[in-house]
Protein backbone atom coordinates (compact mmCIF):
# COMPACT_ATOMS: atom_id res chain seq x y z
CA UNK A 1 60.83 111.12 95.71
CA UNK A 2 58.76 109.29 98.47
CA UNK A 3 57.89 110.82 101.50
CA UNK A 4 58.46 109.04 104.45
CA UNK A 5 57.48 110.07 108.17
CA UNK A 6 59.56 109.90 111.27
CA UNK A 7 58.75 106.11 111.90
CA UNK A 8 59.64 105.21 108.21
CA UNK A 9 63.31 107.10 108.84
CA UNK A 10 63.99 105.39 112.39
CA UNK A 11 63.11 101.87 111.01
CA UNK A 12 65.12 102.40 107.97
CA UNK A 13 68.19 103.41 110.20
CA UNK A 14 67.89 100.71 112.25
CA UNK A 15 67.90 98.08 109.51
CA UNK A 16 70.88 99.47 108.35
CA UNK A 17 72.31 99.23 111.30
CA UNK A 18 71.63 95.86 111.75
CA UNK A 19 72.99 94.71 108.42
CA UNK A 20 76.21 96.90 109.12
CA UNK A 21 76.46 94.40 112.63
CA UNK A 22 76.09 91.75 110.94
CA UNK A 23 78.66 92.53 108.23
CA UNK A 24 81.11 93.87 111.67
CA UNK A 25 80.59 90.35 112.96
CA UNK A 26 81.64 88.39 110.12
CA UNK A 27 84.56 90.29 109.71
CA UNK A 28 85.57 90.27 113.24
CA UNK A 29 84.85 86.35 113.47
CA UNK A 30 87.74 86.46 110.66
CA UNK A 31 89.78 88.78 112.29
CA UNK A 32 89.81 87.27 116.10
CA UNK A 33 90.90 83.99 114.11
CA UNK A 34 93.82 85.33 113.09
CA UNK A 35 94.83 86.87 116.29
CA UNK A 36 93.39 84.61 118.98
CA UNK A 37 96.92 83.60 120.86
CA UNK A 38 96.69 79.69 121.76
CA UNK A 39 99.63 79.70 123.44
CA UNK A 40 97.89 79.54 126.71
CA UNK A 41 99.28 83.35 127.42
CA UNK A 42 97.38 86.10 128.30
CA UNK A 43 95.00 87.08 126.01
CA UNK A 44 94.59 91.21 124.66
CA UNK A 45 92.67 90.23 121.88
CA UNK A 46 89.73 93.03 123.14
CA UNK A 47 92.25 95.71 123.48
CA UNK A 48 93.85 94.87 120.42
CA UNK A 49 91.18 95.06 118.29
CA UNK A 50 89.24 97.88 119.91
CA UNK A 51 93.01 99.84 119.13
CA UNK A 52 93.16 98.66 115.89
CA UNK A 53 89.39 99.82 114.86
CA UNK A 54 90.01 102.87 116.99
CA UNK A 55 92.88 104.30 114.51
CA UNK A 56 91.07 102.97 111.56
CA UNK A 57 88.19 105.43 112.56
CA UNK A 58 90.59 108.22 113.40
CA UNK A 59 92.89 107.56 109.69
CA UNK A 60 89.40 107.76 107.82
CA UNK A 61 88.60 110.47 109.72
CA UNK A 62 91.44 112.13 109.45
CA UNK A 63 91.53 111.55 105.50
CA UNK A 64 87.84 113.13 105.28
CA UNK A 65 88.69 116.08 107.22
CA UNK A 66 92.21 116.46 105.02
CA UNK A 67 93.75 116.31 107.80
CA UNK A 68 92.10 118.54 110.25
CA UNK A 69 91.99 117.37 113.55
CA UNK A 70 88.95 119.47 114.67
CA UNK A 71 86.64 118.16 111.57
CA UNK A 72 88.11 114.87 112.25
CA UNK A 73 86.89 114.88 115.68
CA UNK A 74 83.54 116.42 114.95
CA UNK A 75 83.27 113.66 112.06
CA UNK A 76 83.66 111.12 114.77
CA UNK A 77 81.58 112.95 117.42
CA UNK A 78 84.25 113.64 119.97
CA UNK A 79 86.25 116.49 121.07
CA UNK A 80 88.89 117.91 120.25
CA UNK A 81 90.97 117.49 123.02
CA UNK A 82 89.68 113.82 123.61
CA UNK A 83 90.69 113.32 119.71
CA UNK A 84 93.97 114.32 120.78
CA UNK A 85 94.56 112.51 124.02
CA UNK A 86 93.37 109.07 122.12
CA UNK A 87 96.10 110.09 119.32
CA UNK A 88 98.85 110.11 121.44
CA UNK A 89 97.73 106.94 123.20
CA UNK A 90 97.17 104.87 119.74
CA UNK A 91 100.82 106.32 118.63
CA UNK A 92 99.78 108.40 116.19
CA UNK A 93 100.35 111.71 116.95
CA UNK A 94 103.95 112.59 114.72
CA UNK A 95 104.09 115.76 116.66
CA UNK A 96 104.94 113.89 120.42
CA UNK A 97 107.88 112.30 118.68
């Protein structure tokens, strides 16, 4: 096993995190395709997507945690209670219905 110091770690993370933008983007350049209205309408396409990711998150989360809404939130680094409130605004709380 190597050793690596502090500087190693942070520059490691952050090419990660560039090659997981990058693979974000090309996705999303798919995705916006698909959903971009031409119809000359309003567009929601930001809200629709950020929704769409945001209960993708909170299902993965919620499968890691089996289920537990407290792990899932801590998985995600949010509260509890803000877990909850998003929930309920992304429709999927079964319990408000």
């Amino acid at each position: 096993m190597k050793a690596r110091n502090a500087n190693g770690m942070v520059k490691e993370k952050a090419a990660t995190a560039s090659v997981v933008e990058d693979v974000i983007e090309q996705k999303l350049a798919d995705i916006t395709t698909l959903l971009h209205s031409s119809n000359g309408g309003k567009c929601r396409l930001h809200e629709n997507i950020l929704a769409m990711v945001e209960r993708s998150l909170f299902k993965i989360a919620l499968q890691r945690s089996n289920n537990a809404k407290g792990a899932a939130a801590a998985y995600l680094g949010i509260n509890r209670n803000t877990f909850q409130k998003k929930m309920v605004k992304l429709g999927m709380d079964n319990s408000q219905e």
